[in-house]
Protein backbone atom coordinates (compact mmCIF):
# COMPACT_ATOMS: atom_id res chain seq x y z
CA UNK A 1 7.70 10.13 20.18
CA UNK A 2 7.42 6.65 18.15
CA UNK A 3 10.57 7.00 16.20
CA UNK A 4 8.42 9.03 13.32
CA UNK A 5 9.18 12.51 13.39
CA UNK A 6 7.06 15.36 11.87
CA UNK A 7 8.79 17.93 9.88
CA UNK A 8 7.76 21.01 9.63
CA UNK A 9 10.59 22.72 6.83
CA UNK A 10 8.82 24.19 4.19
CA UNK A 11 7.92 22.30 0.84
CA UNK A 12 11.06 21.06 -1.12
CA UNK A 13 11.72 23.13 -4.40
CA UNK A 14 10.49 19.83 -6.49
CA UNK A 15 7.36 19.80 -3.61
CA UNK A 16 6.77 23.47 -4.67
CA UNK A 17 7.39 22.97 -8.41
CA UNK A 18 4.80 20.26 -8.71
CA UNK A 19 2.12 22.41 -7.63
CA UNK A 20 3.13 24.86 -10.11
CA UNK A 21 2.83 22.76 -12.48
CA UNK A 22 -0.41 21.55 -11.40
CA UNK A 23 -1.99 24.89 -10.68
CA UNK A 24 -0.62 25.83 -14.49
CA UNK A 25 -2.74 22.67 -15.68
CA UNK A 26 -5.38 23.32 -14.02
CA UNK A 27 -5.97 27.01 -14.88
CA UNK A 28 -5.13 26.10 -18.81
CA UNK A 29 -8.12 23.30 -18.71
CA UNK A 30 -10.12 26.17 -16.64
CA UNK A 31 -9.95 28.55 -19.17
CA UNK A 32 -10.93 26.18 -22.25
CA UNK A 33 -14.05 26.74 -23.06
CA UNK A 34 -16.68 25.25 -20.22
CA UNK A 35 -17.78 21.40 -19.64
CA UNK A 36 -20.79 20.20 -21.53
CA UNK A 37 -22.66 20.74 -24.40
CA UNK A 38 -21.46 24.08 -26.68
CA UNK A 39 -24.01 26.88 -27.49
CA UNK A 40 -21.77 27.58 -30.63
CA UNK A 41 -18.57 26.53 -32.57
CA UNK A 42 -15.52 27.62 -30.70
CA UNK A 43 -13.53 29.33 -33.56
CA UNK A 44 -9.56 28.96 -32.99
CA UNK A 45 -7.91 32.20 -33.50
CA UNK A 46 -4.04 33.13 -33.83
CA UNK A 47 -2.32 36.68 -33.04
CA UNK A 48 -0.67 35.92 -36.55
CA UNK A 49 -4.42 36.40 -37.63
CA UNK A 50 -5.15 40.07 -36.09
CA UNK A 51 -3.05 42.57 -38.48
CA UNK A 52 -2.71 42.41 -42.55
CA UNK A 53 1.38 41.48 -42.89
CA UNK A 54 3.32 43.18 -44.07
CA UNK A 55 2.42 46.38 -42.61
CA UNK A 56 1.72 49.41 -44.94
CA UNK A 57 2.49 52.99 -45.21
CA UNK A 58 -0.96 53.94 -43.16
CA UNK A 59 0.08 51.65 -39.99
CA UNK A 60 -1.55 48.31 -38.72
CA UNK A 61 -4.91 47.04 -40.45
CA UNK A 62 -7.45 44.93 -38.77
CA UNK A 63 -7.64 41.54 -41.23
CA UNK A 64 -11.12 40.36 -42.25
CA UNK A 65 -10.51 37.15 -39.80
CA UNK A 66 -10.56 39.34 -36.55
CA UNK A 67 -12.93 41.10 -37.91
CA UNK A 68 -15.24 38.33 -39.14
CA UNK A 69 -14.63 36.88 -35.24
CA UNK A 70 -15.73 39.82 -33.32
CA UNK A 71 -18.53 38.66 -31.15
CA UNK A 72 -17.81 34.81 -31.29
CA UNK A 73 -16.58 32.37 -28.95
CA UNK A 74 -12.70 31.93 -29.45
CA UNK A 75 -9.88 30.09 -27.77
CA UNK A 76 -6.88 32.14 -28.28
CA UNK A 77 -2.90 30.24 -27.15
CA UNK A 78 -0.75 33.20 -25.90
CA UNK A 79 1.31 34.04 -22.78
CA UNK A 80 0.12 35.83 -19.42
CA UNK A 81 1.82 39.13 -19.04
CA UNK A 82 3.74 39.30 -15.78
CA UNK A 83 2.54 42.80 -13.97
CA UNK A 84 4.25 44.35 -11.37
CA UNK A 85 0.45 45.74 -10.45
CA UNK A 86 -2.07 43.17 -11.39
CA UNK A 87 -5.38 44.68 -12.36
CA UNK A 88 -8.48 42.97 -10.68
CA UNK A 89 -10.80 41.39 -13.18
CA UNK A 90 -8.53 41.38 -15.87
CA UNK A 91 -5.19 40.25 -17.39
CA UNK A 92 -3.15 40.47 -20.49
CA UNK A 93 -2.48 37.75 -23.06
CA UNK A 94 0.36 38.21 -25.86
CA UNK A 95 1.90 36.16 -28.53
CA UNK A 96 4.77 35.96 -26.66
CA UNK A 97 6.24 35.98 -23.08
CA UNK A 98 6.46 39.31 -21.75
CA UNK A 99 7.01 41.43 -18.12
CA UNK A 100 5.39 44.28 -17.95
CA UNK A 101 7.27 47.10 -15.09
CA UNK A 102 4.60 49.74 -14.75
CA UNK A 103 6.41 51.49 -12.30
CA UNK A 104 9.73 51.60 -13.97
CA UNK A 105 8.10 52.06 -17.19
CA UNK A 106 4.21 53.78 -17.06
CA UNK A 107 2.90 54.32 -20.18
CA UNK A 108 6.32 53.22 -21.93
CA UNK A 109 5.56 49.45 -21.88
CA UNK A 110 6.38 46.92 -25.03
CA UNK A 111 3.39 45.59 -24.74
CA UNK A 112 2.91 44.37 -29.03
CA UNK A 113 0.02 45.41 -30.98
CA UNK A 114 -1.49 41.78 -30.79
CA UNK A 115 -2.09 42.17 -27.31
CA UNK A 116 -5.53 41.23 -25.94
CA UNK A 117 -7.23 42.09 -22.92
CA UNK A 118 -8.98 39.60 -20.88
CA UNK A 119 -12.12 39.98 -18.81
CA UNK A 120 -12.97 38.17 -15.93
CA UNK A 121 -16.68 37.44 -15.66
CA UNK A 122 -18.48 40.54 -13.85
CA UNK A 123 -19.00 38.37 -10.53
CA UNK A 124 -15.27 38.08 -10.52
CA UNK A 125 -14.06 41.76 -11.00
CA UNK A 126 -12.40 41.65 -7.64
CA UNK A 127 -10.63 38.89 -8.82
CA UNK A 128 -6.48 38.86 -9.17
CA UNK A 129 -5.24 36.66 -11.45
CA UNK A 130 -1.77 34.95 -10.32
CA UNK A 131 0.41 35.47 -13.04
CA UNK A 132 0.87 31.91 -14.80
CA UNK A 133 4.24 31.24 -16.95
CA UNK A 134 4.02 29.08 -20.16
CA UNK A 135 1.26 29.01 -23.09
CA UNK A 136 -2.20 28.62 -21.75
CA UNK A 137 -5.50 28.25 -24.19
CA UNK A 138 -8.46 30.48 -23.27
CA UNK A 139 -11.79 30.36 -24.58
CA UNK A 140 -14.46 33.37 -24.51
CA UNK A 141 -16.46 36.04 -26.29
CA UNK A 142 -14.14 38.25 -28.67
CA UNK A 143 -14.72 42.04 -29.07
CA UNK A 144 -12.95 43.96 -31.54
CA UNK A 145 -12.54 48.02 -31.72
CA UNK A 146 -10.88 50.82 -30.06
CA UNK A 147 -12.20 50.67 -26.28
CA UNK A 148 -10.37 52.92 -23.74
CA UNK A 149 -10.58 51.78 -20.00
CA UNK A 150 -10.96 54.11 -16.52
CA UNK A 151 -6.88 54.46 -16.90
CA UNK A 152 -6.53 55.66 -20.04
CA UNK A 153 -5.02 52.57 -21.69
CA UNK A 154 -6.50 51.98 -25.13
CA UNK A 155 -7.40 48.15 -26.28
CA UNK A 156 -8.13 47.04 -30.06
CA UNK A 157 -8.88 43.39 -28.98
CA UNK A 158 -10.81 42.16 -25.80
CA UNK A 159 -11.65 38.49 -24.68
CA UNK A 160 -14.19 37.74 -21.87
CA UNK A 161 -14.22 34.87 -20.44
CA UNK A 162 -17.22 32.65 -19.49
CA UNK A 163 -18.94 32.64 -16.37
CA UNK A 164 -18.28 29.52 -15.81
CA UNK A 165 -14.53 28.83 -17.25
CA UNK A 166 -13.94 32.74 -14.65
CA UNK A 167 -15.12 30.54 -11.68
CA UNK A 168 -12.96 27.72 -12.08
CA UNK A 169 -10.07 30.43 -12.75
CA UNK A 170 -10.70 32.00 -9.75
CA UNK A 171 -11.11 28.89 -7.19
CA UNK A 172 -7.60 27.48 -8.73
CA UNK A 173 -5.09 30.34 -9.11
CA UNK A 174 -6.44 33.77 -7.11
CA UNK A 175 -6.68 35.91 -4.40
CA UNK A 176 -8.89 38.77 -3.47
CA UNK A 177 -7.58 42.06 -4.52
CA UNK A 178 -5.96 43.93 -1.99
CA UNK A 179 -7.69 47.10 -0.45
CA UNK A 180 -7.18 50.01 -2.13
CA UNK A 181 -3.84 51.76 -0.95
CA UNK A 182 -1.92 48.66 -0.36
């Protein structure tokens, strides 16, 4: 050769940590709310704003914010859940950092009440999600009520994302789901 040699060793852990953090950057400005002119006010919503505090006898109460916010566009700061088994087309988002071991565990998780659900748009529900560490900001269309999925698992508060914000999501930080199975 010409004195240059080509090296083929994997990425160096700073190599590899870089394009964490870029992939983490890129899926947080993917899942703001989309590019352009807004069709509506994006309303900025906190888990501190989902249940009245303290909590009474009777259990957890919905607060008038949540309510007033179902069915509006609004960017929500929380932490992916890390899943052992990733659900296409969806993912969880909590106030704070959590793993989730549905084997170990099932239906036994610590999952808090504040958790939210989060959609995928339709044309992405074969979508998996690569679990992201860190805060990330999401923007999308809130629904609020008792909803139980094909699983069983109840939900109080869902998020779906846009169309377009699910796109860029799914170019920057997934993979197709595996076959059924696997």
């Amino acid at each position: 050769m010409n004195g240059h040699a080509m090296s083929l060793d994997p990425p160096s852990r700073r190599a590899r940590v870089g394009l964490a953090v870029a992939a983490a950057a890129i899926l947080a400005l993917a899942l703001m709310a989309p590019a352009g002119a807004q069709r509506e006010p994006v309303r900025q919503l906190k888990f501190a704003d989902f249940f009245v505090q303290p909590v009474g006898a009777r259990g957890l109460t919905i607060t008038d914010t949540l309510r007033a916010a179902d069915g509006q566009t609004v960017r929500l700061v929380g932490y992916m859940v890390s899943q052992e088994q990733p659900t296409a087309g969806r993912f969880l988002l909590t106030p704070r950092p959590l793993r989730l071991s549905e084997h170990a565990d099932g239906d036994a998780d610590d999952l808090p009440p504040a958790t939210v659900h989060v959609f995928l748009d339709p044309t992405q529900r074969d979508r998996v999600v690569e679990h992201q560490p860190g805060l990330i900001a999401l923007s999308g269309r809130l629904e609020v009520g008792r909803a139980e999925d094909a699983a069983g698992r109840v939900s109080w508060v869902r998020l779906r994302l846009d169309p377009e914000a699910t796109a860029l999501v799914a170019a920057a930080t997934s993979r197709a789901a595996p076959p059924a199975g696997h």
